[in-house]
Protein backbone atom coordinates (compact mmCIF):
# COMPACT_ATOMS: atom_id res chain seq x y z
CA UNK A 1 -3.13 -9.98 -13.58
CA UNK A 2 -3.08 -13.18 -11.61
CA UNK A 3 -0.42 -14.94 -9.51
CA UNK A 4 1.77 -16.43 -12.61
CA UNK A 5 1.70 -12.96 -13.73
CA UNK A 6 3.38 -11.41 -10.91
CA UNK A 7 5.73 -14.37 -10.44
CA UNK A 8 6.74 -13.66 -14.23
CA UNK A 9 7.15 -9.66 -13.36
CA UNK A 10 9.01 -10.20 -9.99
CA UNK A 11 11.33 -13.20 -11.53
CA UNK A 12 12.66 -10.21 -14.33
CA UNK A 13 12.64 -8.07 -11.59
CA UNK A 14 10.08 -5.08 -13.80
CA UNK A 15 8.07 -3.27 -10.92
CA UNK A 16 9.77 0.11 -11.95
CA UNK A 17 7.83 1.57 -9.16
CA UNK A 18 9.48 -0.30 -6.20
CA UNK A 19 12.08 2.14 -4.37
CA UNK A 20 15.34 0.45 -2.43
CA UNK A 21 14.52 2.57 0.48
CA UNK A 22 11.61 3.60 3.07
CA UNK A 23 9.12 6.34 1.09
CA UNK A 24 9.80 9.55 3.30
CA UNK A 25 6.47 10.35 3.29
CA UNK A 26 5.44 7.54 5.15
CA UNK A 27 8.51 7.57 7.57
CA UNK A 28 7.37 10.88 8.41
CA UNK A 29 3.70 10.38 9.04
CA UNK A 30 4.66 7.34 11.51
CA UNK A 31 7.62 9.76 13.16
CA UNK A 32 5.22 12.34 13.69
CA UNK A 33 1.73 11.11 14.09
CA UNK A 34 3.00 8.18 15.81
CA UNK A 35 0.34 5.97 15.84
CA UNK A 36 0.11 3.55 18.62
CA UNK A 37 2.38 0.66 18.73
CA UNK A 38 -0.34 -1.81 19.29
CA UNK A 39 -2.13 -1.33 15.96
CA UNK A 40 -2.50 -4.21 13.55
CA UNK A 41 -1.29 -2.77 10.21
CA UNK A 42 -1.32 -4.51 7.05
CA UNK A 43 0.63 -3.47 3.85
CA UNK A 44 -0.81 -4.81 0.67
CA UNK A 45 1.72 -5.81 -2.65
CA UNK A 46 5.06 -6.77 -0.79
CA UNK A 47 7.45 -5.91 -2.89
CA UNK A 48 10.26 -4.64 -1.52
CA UNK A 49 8.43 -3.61 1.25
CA UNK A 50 11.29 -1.44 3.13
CA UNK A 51 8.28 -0.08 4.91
CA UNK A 52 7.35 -3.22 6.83
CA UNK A 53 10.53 -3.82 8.17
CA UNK A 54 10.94 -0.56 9.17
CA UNK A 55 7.91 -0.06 11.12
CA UNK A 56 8.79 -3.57 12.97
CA UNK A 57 12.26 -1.94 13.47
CA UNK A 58 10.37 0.89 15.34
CA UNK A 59 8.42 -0.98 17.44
CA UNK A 60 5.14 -2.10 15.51
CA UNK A 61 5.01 -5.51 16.60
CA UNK A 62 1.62 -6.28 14.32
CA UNK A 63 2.57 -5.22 11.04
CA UNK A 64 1.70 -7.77 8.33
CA UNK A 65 2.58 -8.24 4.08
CA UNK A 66 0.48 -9.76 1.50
CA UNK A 67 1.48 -10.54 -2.36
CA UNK A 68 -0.53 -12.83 -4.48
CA UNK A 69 3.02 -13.83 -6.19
CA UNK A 70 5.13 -16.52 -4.39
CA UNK A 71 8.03 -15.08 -5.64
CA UNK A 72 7.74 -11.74 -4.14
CA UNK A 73 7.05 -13.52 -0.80
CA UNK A 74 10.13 -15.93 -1.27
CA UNK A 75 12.67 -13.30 -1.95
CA UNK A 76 11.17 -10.75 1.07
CA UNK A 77 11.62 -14.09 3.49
CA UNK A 78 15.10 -14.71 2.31
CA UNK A 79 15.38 -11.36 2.22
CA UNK A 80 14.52 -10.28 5.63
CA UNK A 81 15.02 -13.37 7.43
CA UNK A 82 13.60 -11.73 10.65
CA UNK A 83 10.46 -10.50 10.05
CA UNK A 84 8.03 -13.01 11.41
CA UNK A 85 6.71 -15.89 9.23
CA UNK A 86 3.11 -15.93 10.51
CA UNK A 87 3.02 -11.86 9.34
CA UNK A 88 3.38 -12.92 5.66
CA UNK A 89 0.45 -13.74 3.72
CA UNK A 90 0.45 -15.48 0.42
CA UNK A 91 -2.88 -14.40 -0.94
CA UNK A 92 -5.20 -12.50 -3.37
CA UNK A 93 -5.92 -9.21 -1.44
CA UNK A 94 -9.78 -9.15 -2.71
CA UNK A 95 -9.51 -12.60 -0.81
CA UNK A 96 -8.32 -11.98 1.93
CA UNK A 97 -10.69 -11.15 5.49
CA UNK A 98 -8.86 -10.42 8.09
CA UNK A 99 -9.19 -6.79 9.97
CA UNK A 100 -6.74 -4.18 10.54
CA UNK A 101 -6.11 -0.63 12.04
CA UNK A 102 -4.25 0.60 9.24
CA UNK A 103 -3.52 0.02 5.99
CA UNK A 104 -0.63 1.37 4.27
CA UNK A 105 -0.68 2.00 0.71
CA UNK A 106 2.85 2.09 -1.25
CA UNK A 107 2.53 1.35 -4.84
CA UNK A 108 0.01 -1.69 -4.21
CA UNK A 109 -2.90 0.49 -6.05
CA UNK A 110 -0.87 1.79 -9.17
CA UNK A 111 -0.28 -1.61 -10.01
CA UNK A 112 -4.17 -2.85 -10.09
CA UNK A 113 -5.98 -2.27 -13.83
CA UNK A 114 -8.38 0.76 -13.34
CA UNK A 115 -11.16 -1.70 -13.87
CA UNK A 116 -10.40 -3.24 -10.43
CA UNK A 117 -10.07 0.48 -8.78
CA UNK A 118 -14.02 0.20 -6.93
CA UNK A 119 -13.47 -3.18 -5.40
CA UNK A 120 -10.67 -1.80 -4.02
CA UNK A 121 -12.16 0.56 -2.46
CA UNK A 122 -15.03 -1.33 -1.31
CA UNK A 123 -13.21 -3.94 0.11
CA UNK A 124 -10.48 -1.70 1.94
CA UNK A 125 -13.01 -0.57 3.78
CA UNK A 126 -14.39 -3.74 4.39
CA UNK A 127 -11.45 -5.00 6.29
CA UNK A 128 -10.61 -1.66 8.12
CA UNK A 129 -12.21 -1.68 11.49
CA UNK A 130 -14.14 1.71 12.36
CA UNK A 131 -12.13 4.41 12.34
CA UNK A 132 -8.95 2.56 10.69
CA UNK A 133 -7.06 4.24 8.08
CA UNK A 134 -5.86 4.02 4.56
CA UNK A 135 -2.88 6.08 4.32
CA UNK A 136 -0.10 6.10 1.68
CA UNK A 137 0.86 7.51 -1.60
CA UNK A 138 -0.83 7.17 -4.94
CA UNK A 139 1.07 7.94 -8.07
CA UNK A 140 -1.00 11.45 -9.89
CA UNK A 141 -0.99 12.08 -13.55
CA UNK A 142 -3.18 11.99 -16.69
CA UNK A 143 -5.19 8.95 -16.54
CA UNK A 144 -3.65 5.40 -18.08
CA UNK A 145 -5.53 2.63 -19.61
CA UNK A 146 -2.00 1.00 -20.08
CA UNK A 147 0.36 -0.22 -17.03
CA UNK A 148 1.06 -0.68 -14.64
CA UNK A 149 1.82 1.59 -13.29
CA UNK A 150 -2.17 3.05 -13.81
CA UNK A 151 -2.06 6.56 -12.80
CA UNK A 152 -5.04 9.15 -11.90
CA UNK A 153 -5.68 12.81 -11.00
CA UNK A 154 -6.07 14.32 -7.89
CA UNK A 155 -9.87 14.75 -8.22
CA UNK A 156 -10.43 11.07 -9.69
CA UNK A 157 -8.99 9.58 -6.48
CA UNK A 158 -11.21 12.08 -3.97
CA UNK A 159 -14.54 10.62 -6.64
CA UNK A 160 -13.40 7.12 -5.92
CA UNK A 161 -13.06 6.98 -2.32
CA UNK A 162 -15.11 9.75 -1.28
CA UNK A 163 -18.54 7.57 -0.97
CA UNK A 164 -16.63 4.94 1.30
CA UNK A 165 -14.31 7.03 3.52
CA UNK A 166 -13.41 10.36 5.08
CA UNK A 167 -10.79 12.40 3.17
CA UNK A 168 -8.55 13.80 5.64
CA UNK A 169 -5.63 14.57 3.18
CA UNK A 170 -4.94 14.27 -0.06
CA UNK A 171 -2.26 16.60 -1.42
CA UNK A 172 1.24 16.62 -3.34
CA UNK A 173 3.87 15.38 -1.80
CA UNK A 174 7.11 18.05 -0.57
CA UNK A 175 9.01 15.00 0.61
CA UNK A 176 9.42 13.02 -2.07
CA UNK A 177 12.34 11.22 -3.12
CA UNK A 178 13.44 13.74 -5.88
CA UNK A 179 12.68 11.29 -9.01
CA UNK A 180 9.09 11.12 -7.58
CA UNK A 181 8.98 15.13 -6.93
CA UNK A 182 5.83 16.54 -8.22
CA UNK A 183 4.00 13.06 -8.86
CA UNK A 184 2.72 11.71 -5.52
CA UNK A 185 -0.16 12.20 -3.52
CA UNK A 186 0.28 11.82 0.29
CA UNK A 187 -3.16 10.91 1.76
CA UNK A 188 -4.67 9.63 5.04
CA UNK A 189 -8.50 8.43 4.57
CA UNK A 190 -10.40 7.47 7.45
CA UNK A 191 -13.34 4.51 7.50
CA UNK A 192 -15.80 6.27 9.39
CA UNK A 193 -18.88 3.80 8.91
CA UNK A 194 -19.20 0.19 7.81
């Protein structure tokens, strides 16, 4: 799964995953929880990436996307013309070494092979600073060796990333949009130690 293969996925436009609007889970956890303006967020897997405008929309000046595929970044530029250039990476994620507050997760982990699901995790927390978060939605259901999208259960998620971060939530999803009902996981995992 390397760059020409997500060039070839985004240029026949099959990420079945990617939604045309902002996940409602996440809009709510930034209404509510409202982190602080200030915090240097990072959103892995572009996409669409409704999320990233939105949160510059309501005031996050430091929000940044990454996508190995030069297509996906192309058509998010021309796409959103206003988002700021220097804020979109062209990169590998397991590359990439810069820190951040937050990291938002939106369909960026269902589309790495399972085989790739503990260097992940190890380097997520890697670039988190102390106490930085990993919040998003993961996509639950009986494990897939084909995909993506690569599902998992509840309880093989909380094995994964319990050695390398503090669960604070993990549970279904009441807000999702209703084709997703019943097959997200909204969680918020905190890097508590380097």
């Amino acid at each position: 799964m390397n760059k020409n293969y997500w060039d070839n996925r985004y240029l026949h436009r099959n990420t079945p995953w990617t939604l045309n609007c902002v996940a409602p889970p996440l809009k709510h956890y930034f209404e509510t929880v409202n982190p602080p303006k200030h915090l240097k967020i990072l959103i892995p897997g572009v996409g669409s990436s409704k999320e990233a405008v939105y949160l510059l929309e309501i005031g996050y000046k430091n929000v940044f996307v990454l996508d190995i595929s030069e297509r996906a970044i192309a058509e998010f530029e021309s796409k959103y013309p206003e988002f700021p250039k220097e804020h979109i990476i062209q990169s590998n994620y397991f590359d990439h070494t810069e820190h951040y507050d937050i990291i938002v997760e939106q369909t960026f982990f269902c589309a790495l092979p399972p085989s790739s699901r503990k260097q992940y995790v190890f380097h997520t927390n890697q670039i988190l600073v102390v106490g930085g978060k990993l919040i998003g939605l993961f996509f639950q259901g009986e494990s897939t060796k084909e995909g993506p999208p690569f599902l998992a259960s509840k309880l093989e998620y909380e094995e994964l990333f319990q050695e390398h971060f503090k669960i604070s939530k993990l549970e279904e999803c009441y807000n999702s949009i209703p084709p997703r009902q019943g097959s997200e996981l909204f969680f918020i995992f905190e890097k508590t130690f380097i």
